[in-house]
PDB file of N, CA and C in Angstrom:
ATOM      1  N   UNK A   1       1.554  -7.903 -25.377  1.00  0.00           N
ATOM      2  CA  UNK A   1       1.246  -7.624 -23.987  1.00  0.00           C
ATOM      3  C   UNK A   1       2.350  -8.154 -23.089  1.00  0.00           C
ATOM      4  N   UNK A   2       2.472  -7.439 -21.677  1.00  0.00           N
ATOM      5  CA  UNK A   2       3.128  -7.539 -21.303  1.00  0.00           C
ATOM      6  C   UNK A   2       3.093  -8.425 -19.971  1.00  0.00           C
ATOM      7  N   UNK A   3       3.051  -9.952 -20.191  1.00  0.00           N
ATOM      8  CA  UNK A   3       1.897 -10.458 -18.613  1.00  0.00           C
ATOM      9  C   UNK A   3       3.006 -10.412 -17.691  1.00  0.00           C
ATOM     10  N   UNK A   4       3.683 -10.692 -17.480  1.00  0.00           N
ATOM     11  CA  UNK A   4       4.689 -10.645 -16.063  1.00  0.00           C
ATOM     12  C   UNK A   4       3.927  -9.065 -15.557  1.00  0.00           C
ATOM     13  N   UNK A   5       4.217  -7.998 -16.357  1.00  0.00           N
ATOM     14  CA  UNK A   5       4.033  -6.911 -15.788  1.00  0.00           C
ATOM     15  C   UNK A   5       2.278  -6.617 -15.280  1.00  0.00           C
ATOM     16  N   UNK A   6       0.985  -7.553 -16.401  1.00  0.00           N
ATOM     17  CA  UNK A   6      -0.252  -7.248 -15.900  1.00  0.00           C
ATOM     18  C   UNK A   6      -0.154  -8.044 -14.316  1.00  0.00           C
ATOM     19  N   UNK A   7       0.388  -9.190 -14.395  1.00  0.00           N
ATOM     20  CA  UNK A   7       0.430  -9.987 -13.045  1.00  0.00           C
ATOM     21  C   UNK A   7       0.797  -9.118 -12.104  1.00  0.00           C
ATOM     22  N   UNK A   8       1.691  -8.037 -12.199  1.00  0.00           N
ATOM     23  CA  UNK A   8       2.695  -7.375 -11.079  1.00  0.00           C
ATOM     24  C   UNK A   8       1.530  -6.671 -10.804  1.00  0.00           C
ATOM     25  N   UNK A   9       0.914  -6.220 -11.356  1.00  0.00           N
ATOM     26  CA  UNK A   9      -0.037  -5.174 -11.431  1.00  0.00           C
ATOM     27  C   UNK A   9      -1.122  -5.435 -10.910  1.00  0.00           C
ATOM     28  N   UNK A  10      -1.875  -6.772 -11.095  1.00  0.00           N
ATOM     29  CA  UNK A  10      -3.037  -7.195 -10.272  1.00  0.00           C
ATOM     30  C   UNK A  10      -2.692  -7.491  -9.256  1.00  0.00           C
ATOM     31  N   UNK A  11      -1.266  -7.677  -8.856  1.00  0.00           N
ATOM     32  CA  UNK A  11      -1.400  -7.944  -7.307  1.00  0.00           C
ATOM     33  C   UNK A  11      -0.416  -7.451  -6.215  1.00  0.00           C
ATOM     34  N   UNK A  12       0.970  -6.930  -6.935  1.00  0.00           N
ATOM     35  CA  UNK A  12       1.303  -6.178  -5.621  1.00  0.00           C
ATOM     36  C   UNK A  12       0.837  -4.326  -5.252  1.00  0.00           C
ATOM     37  N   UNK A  13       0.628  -4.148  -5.815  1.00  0.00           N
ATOM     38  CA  UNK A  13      -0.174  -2.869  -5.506  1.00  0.00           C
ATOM     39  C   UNK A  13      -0.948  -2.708  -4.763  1.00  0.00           C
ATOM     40  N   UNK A  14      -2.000  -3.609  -5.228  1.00  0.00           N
ATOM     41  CA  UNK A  14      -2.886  -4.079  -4.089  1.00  0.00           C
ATOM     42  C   UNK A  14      -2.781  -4.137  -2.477  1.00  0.00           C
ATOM     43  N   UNK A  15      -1.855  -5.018  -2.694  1.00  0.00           N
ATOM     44  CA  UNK A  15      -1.015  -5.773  -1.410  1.00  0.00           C
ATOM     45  C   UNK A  15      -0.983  -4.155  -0.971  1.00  0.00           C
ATOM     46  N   UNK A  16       0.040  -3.807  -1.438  1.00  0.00           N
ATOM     47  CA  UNK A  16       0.399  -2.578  -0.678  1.00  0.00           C
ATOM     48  C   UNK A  16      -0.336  -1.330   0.021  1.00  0.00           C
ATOM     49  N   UNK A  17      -1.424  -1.103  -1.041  1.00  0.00           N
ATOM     50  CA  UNK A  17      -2.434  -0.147  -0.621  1.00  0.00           C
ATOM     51  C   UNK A  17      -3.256  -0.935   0.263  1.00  0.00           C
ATOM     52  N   UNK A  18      -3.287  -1.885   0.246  1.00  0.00           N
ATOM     53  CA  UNK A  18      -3.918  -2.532   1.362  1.00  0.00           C
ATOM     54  C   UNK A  18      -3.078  -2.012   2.980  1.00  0.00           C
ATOM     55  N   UNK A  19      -1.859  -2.264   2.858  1.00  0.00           N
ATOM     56  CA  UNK A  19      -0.874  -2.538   4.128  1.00  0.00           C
ATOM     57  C   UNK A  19      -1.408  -0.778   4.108  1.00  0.00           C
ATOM     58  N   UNK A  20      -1.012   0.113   3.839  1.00  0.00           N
ATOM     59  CA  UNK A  20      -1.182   1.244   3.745  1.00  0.00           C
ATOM     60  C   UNK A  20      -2.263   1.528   4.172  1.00  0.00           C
ATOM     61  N   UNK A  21      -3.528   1.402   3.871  1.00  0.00           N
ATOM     62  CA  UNK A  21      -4.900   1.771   3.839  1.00  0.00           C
ATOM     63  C   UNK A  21      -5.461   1.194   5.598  1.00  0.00           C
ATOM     64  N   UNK A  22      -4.920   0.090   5.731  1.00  0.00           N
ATOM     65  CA  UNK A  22      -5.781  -0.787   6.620  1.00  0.00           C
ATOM     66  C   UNK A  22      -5.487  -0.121   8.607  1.00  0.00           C
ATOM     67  N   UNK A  23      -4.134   0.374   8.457  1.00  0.00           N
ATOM     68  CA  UNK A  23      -3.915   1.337  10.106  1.00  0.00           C
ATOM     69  C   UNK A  23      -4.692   2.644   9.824  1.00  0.00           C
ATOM     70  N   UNK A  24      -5.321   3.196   8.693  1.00  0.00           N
ATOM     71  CA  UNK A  24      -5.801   4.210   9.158  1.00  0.00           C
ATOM     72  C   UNK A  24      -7.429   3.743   9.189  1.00  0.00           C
ATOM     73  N   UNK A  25      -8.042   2.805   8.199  1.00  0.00           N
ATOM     74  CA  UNK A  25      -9.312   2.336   8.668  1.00  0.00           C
ATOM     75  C   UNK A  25      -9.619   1.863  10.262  1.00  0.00           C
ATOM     76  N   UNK A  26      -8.463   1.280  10.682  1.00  0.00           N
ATOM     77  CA  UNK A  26      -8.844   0.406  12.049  1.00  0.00           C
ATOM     78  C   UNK A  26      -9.145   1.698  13.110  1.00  0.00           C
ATOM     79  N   UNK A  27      -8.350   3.250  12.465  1.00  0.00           N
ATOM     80  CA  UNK A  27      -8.431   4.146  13.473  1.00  0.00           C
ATOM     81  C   UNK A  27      -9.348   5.050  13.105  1.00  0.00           C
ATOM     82  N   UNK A  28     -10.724   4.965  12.220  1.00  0.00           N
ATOM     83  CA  UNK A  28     -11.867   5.350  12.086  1.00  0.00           C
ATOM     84  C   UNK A  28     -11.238   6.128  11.263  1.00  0.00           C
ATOM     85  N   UNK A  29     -10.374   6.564  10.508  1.00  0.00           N
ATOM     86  CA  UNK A  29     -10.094   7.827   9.538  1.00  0.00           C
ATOM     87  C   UNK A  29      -9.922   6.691   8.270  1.00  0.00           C
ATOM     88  N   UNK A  30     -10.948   6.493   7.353  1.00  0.00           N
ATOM     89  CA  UNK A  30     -11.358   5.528   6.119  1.00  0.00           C
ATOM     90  C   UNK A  30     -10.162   6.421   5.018  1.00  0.00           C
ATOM     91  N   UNK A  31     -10.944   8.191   5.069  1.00  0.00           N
ATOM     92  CA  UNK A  31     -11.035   8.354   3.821  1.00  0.00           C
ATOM     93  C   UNK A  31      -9.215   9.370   3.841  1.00  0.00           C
ATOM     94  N   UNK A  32      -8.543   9.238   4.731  1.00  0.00           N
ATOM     95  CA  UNK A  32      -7.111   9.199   4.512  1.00  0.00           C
ATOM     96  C   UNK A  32      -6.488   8.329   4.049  1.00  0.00           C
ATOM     97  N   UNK A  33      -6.613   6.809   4.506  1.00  0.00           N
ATOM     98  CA  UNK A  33      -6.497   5.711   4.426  1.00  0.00           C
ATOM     99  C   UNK A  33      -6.977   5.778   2.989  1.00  0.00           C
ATOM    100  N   UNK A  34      -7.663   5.933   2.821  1.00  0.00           N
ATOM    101  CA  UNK A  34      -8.544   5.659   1.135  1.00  0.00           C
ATOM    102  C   UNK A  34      -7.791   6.482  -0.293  1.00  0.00           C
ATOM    103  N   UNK A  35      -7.397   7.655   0.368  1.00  0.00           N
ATOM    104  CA  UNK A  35      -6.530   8.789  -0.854  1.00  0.00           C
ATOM    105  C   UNK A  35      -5.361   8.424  -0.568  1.00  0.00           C
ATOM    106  N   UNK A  36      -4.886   7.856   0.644  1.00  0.00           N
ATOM    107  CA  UNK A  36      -3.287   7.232   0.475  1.00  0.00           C
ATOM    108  C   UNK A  36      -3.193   5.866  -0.208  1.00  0.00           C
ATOM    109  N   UNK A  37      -3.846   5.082  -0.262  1.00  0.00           N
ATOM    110  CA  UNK A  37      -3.894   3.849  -1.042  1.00  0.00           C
ATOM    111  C   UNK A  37      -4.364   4.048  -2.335  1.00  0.00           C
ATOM    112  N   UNK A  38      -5.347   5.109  -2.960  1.00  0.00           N
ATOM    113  CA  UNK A  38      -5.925   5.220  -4.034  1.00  0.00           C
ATOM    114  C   UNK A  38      -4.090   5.936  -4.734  1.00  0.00           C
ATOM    115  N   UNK A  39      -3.501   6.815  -4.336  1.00  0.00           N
ATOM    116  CA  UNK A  39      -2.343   7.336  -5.068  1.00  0.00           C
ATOM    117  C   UNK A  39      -1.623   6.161  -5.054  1.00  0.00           C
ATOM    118  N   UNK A  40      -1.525   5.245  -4.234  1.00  0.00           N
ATOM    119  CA  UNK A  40      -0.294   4.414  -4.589  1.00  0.00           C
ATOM    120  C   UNK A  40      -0.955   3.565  -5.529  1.00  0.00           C
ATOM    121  N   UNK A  41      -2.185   2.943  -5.733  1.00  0.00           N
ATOM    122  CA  UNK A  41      -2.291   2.297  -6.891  1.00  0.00           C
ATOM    123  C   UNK A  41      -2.203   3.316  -8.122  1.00  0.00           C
ATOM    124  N   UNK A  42      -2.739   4.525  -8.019  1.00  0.00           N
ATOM    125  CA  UNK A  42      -2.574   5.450  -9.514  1.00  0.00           C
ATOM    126  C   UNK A  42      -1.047   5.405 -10.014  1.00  0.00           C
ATOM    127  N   UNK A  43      -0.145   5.934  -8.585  1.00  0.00           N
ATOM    128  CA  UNK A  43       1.282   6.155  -9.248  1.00  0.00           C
ATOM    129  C   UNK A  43       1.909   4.598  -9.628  1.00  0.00           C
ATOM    130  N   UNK A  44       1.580   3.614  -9.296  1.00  0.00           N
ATOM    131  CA  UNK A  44       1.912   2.273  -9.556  1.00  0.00           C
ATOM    132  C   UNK A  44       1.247   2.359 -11.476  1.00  0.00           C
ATOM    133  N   UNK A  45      -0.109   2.523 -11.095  1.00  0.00           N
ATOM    134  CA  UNK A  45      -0.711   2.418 -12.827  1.00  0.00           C
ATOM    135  C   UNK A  45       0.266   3.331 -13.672  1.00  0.00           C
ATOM    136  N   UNK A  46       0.575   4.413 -13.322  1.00  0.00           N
ATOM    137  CA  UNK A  46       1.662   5.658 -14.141  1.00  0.00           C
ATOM    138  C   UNK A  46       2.819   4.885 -14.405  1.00  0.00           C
ATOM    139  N   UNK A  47       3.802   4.429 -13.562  1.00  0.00           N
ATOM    140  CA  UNK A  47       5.207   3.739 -13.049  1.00  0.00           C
ATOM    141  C   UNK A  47       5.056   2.967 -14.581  1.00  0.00           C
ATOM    142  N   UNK A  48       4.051   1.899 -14.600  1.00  0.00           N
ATOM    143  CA  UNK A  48       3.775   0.608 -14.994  1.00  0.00           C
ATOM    144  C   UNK A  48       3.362   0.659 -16.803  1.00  0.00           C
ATOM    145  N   UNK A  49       2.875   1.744 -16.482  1.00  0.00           N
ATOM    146  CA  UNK A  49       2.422   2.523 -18.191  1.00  0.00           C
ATOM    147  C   UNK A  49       3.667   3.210 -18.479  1.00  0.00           C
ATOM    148  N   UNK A  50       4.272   3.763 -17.655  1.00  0.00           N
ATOM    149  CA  UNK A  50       5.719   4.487 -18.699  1.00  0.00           C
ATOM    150  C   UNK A  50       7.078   3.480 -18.784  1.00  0.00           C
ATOM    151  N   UNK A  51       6.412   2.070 -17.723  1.00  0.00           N
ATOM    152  CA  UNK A  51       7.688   1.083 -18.190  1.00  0.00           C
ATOM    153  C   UNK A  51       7.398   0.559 -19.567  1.00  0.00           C
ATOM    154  N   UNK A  52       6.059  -0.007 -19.583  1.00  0.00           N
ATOM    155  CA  UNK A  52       5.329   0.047 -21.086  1.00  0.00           C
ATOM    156  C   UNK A  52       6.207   0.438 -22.252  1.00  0.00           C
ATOM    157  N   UNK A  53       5.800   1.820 -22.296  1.00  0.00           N
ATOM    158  CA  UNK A  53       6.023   3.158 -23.267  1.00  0.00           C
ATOM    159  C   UNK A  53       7.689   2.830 -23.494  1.00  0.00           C
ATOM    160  N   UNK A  54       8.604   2.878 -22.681  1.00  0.00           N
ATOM    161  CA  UNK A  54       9.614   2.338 -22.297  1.00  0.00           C
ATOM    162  C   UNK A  54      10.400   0.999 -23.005  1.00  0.00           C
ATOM    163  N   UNK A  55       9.675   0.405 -22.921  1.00  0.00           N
ATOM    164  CA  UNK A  55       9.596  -1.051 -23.532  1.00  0.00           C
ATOM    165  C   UNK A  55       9.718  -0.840 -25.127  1.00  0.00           C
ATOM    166  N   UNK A  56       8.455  -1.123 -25.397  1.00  0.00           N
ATOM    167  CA  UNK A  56       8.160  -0.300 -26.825  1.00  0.00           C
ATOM    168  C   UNK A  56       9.135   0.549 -27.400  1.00  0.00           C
ATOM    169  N   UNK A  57       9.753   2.011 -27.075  1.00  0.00           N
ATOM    170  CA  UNK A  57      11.030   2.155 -27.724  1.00  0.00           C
ATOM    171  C   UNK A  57      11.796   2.163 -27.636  1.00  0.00           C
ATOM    172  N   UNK A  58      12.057   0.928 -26.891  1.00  0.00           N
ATOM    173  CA  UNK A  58      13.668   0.356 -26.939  1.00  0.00           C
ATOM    174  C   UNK A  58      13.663  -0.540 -27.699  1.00  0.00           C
ATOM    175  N   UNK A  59      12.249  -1.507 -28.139  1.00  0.00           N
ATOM    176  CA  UNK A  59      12.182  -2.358 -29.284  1.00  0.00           C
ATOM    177  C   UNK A  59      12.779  -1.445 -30.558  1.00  0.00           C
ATOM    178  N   UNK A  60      11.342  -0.177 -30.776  1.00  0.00           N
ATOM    179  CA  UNK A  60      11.786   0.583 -31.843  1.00  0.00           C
ATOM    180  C   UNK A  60      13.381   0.437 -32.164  1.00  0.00           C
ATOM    181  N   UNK A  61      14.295   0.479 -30.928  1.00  0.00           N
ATOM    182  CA  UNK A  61      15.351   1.818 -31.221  1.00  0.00           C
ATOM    183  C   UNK A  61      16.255   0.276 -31.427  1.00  0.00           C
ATOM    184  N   UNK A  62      15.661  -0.582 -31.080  1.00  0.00           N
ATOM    185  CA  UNK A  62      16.592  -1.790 -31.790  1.00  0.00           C
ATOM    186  C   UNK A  62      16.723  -2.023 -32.772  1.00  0.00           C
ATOM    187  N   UNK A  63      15.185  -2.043 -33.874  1.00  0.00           N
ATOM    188  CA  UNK A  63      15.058  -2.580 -35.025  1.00  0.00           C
ATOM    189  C   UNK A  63      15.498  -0.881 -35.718  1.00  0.00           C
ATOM    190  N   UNK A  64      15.811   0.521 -35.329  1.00  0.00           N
ATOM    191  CA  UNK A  64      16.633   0.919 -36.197  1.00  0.00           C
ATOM    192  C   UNK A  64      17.965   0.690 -35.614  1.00  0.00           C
ATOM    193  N   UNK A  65      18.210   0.308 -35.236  1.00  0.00           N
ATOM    194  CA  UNK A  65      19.922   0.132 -35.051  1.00  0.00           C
ATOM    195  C   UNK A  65      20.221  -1.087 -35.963  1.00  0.00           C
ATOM    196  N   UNK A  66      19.324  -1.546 -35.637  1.00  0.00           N
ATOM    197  CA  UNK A  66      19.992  -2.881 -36.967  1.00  0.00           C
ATOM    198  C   UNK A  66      19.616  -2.321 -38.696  1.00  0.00           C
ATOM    199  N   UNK A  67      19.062  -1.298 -38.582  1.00  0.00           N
ATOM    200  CA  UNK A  67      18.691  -0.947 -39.951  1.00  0.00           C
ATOM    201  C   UNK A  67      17.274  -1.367 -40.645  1.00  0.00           C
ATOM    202  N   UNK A  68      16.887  -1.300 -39.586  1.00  0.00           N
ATOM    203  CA  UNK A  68      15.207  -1.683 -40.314  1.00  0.00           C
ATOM    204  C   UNK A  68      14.327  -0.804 -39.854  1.00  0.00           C
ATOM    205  N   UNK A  69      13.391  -0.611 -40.175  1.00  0.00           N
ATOM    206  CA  UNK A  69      12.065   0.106 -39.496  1.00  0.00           C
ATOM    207  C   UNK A  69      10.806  -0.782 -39.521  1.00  0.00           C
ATOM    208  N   UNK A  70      10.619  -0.821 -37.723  1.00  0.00           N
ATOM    209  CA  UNK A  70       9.728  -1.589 -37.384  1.00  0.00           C
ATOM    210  C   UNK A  70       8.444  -0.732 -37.254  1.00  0.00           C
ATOM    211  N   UNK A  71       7.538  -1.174 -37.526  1.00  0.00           N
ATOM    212  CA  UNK A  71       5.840  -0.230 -37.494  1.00  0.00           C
ATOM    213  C   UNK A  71       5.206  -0.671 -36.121  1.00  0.00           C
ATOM    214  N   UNK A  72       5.688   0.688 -35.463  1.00  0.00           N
ATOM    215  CA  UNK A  72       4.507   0.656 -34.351  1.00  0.00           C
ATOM    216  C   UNK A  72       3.075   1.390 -34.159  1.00  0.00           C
ATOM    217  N   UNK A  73       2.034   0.889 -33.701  1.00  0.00           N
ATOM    218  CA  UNK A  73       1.206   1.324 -33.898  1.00  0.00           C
ATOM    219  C   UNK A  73       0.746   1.926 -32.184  1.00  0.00           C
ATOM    220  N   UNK A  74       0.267   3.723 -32.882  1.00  0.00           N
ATOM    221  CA  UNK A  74       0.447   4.043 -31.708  1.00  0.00           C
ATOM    222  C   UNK A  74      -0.993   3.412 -30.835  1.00  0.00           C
ATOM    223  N   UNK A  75      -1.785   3.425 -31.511  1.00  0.00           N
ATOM    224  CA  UNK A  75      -2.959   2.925 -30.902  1.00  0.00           C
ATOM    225  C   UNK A  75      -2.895   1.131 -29.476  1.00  0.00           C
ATOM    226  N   UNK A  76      -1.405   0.804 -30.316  1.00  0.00           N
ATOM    227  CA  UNK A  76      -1.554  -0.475 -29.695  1.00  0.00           C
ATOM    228  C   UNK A  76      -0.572  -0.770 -28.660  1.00  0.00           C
ATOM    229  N   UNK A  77       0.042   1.279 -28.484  1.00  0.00           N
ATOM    230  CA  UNK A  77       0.816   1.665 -27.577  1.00  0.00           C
ATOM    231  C   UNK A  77      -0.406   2.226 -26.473  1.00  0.00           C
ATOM    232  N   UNK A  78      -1.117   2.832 -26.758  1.00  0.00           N
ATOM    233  CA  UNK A  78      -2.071   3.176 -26.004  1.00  0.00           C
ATOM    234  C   UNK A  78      -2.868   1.922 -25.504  1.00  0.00           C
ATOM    235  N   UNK A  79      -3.374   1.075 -25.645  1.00  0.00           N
ATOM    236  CA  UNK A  79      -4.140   0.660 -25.749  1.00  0.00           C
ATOM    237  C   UNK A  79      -3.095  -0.971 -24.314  1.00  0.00           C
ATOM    238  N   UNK A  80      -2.159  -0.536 -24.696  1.00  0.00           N
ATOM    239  CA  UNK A  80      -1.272  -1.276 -23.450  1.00  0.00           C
ATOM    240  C   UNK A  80      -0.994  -0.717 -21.976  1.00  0.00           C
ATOM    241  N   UNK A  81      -0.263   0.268 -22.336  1.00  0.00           N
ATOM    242  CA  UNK A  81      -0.794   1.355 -21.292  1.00  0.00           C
ATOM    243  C   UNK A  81      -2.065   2.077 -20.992  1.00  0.00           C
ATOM    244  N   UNK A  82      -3.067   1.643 -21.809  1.00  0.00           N
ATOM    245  CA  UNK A  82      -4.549   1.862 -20.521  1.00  0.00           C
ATOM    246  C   UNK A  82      -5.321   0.435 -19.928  1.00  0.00           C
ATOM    247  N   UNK A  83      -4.270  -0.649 -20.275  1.00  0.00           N
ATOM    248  CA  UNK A  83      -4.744  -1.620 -18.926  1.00  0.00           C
ATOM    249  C   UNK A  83      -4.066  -1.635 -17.859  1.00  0.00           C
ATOM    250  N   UNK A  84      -3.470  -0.889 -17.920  1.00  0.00           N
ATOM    251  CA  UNK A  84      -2.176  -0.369 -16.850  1.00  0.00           C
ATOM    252  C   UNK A  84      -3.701   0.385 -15.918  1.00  0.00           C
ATOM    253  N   UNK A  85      -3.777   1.663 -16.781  1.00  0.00           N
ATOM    254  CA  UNK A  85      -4.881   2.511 -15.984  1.00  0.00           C
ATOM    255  C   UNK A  85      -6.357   1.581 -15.272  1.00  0.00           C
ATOM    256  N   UNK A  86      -7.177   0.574 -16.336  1.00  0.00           N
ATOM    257  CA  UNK A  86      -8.106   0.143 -15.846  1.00  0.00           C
ATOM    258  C   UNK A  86      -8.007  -0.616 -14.671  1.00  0.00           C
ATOM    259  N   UNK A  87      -6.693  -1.190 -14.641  1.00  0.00           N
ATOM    260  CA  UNK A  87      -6.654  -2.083 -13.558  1.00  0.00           C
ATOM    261  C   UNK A  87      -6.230  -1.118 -12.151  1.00  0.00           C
ATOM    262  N   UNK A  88      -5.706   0.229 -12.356  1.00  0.00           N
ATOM    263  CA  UNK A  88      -5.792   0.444 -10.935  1.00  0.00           C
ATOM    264  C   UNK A  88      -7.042   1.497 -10.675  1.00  0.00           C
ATOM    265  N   UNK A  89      -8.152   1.801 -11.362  1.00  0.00           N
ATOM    266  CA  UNK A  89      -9.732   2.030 -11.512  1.00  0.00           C
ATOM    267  C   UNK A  89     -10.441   0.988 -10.846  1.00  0.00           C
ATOM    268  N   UNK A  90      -9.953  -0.112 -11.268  1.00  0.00           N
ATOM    269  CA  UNK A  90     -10.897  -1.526 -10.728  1.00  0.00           C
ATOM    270  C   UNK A  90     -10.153  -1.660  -9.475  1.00  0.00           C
ATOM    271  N   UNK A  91      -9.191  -1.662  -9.239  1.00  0.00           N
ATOM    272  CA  UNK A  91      -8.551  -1.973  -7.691  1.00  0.00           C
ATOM    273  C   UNK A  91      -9.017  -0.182  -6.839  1.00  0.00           C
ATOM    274  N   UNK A  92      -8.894   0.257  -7.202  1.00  0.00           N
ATOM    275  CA  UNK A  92      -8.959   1.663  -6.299  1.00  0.00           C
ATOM    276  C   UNK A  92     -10.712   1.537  -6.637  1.00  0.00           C
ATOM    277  N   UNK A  93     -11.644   1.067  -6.885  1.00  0.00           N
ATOM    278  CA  UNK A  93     -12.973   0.862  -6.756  1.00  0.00           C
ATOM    279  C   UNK A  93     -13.455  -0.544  -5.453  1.00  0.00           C
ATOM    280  N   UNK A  94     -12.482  -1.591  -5.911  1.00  0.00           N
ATOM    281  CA  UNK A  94     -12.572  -2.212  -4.406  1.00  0.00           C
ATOM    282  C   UNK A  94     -12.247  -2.248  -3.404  1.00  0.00           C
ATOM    283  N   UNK A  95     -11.207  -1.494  -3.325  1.00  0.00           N
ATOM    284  CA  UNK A  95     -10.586  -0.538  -2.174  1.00  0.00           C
ATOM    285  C   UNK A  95     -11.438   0.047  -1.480  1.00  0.00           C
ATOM    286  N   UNK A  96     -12.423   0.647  -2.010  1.00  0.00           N
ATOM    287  CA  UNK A  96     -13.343   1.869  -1.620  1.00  0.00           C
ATOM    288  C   UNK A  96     -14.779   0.847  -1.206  1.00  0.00           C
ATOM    289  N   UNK A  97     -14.870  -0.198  -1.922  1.00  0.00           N
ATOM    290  CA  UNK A  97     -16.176  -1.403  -1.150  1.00  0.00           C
ATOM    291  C   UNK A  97     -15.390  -1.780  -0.252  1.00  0.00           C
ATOM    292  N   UNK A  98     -14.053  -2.059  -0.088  1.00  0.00           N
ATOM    293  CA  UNK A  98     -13.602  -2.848   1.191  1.00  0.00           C
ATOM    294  C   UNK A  98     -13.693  -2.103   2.162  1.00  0.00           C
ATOM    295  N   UNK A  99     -13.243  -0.844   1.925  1.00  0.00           N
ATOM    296  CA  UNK A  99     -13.388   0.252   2.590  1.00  0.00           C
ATOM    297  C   UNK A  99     -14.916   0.659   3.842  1.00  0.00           C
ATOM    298  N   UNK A 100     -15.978   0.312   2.620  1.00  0.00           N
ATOM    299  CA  UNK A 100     -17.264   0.842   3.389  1.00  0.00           C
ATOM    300  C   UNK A 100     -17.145  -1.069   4.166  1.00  0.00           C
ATOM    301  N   UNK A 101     -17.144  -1.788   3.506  1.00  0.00           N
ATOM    302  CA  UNK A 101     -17.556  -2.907   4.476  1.00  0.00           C
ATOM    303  C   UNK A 101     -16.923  -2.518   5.428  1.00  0.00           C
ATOM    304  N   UNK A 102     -15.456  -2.608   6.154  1.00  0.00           N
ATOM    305  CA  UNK A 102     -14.678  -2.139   7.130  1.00  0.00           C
ATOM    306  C   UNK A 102     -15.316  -1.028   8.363  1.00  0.00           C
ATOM    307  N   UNK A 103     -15.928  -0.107   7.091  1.00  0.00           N
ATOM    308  CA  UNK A 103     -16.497   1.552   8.199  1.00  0.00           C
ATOM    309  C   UNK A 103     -17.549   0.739   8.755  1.00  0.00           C
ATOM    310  N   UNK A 104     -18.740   0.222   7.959  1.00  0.00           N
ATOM    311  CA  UNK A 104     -20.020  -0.777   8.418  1.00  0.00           C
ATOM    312  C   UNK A 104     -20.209  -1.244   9.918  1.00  0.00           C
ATOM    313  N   UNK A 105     -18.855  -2.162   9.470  1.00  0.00           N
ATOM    314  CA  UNK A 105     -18.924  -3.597  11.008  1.00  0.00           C
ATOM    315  C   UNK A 105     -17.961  -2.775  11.846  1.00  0.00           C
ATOM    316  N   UNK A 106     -16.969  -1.288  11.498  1.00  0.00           N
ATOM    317  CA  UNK A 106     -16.713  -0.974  12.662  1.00  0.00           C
ATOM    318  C   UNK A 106     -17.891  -0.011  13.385  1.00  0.00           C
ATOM    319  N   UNK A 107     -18.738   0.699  12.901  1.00  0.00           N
ATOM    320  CA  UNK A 107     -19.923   1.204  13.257  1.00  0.00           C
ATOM    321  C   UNK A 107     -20.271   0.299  14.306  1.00  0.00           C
ATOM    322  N   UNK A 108     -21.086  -0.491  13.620  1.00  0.00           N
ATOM    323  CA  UNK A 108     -22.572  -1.374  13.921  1.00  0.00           C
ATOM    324  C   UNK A 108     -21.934  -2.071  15.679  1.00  0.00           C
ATOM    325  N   UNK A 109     -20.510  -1.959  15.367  1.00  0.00           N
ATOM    326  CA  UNK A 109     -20.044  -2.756  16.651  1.00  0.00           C
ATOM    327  C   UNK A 109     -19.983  -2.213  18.075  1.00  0.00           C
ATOM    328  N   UNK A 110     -20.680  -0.772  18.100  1.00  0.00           N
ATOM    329  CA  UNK A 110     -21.076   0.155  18.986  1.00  0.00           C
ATOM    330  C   UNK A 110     -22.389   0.098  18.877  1.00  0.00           C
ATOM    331  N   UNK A 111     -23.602  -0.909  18.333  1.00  0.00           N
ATOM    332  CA  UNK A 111     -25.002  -0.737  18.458  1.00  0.00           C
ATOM    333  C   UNK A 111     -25.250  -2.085  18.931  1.00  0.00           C
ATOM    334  N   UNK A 112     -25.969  -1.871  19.881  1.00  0.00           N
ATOM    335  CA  UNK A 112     -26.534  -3.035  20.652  1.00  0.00           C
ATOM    336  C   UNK A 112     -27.032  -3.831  19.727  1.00  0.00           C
ATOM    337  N   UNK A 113     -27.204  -5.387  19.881  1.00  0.00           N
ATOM    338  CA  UNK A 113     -26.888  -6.416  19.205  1.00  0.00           C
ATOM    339  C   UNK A 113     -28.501  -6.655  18.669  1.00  0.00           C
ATOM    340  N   UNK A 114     -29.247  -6.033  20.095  1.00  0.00           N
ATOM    341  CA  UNK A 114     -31.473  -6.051  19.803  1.00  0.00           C
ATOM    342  C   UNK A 114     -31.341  -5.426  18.471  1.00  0.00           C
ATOM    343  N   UNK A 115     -30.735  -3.916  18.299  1.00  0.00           N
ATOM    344  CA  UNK A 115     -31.257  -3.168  17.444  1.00  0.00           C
ATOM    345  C   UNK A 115     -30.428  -2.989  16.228  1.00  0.00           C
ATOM    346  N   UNK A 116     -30.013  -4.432  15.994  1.00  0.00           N
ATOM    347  CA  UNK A 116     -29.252  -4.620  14.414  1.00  0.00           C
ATOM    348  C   UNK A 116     -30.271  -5.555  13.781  1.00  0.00           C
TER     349      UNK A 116
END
C-alpha cells in the first residue's frame, strides 16, 4: 500500500471540493456546488488509481530489467486502486450531508424563530 498517497487522498481533495463546493452553497445553488465537488473528488480517485497502476509497473518493468520476473497479482492491483475509489464514495457521501446541513440552517434562517 501506498500511505503517503491514501493520506493525499483523505485529505486534499477534500480540502478542495470543499473550497469549490462552499461559494455555490452560500448562493443557494447546493446541487452545482455538489456535481462540481463530487467530479473533483472522482477525477482525484481516477488520477490517484492510475498513479497506483503506474507504480506497480514500473516495479514490474524493474524486476525484468534486471532479469527476473516478479509475480504480480492482479487482484492486489485492483484491490489498491479501489481504495482509491472508496475513499472518494465516502468523501463525495459527506459532501452531500454537509451539503444538506448547509441547505437546512440556510433555509430555517428565513423562518421566524416561534415557529422552529
Amino acid at each position: 500500500m501506498n500511505w503517503p498517497g491514501i493520506v493525499f487522498a483523505l485529505t486534499t481533495p477534500s480540502v478542495v471540493a470543499a473550497i469549490v463546493a462552499v461559494p455555490f452553497w452560500l448562493r443557494d445553488k447546493a446541487i452545482i456546488g455538489n456535481a462540481i465537488a463530487a467530479g473533483v473528488l472522482m477525477l482525484s480517485a481516477v488520477l490517484l488509481a492510475n498513479h497506483e497502476r503506474v507504480l506497480a509497473l514500473r516495479l514490474q518493468n524493474d524486476c525484468l530489467d534486471r532479469g527476473m520476473f516478479c509475480h504480480f497479482d492482479v487482484p492486489q492491483l485492483f484491490d489498491r486502486m479501489a481504495v482509491y475509489a472508496i475513499i472518494a464514495f465516502v468523501e463525495i457521501a459527506v459532501l452531500f450531508l454537509v451539503s444538506a446541513r448547509v441547505e437546512r440552517r440556510r433555509s430555517r434562517r428565513h423562518v421566524d424563530p416561534q415557529w422552529r
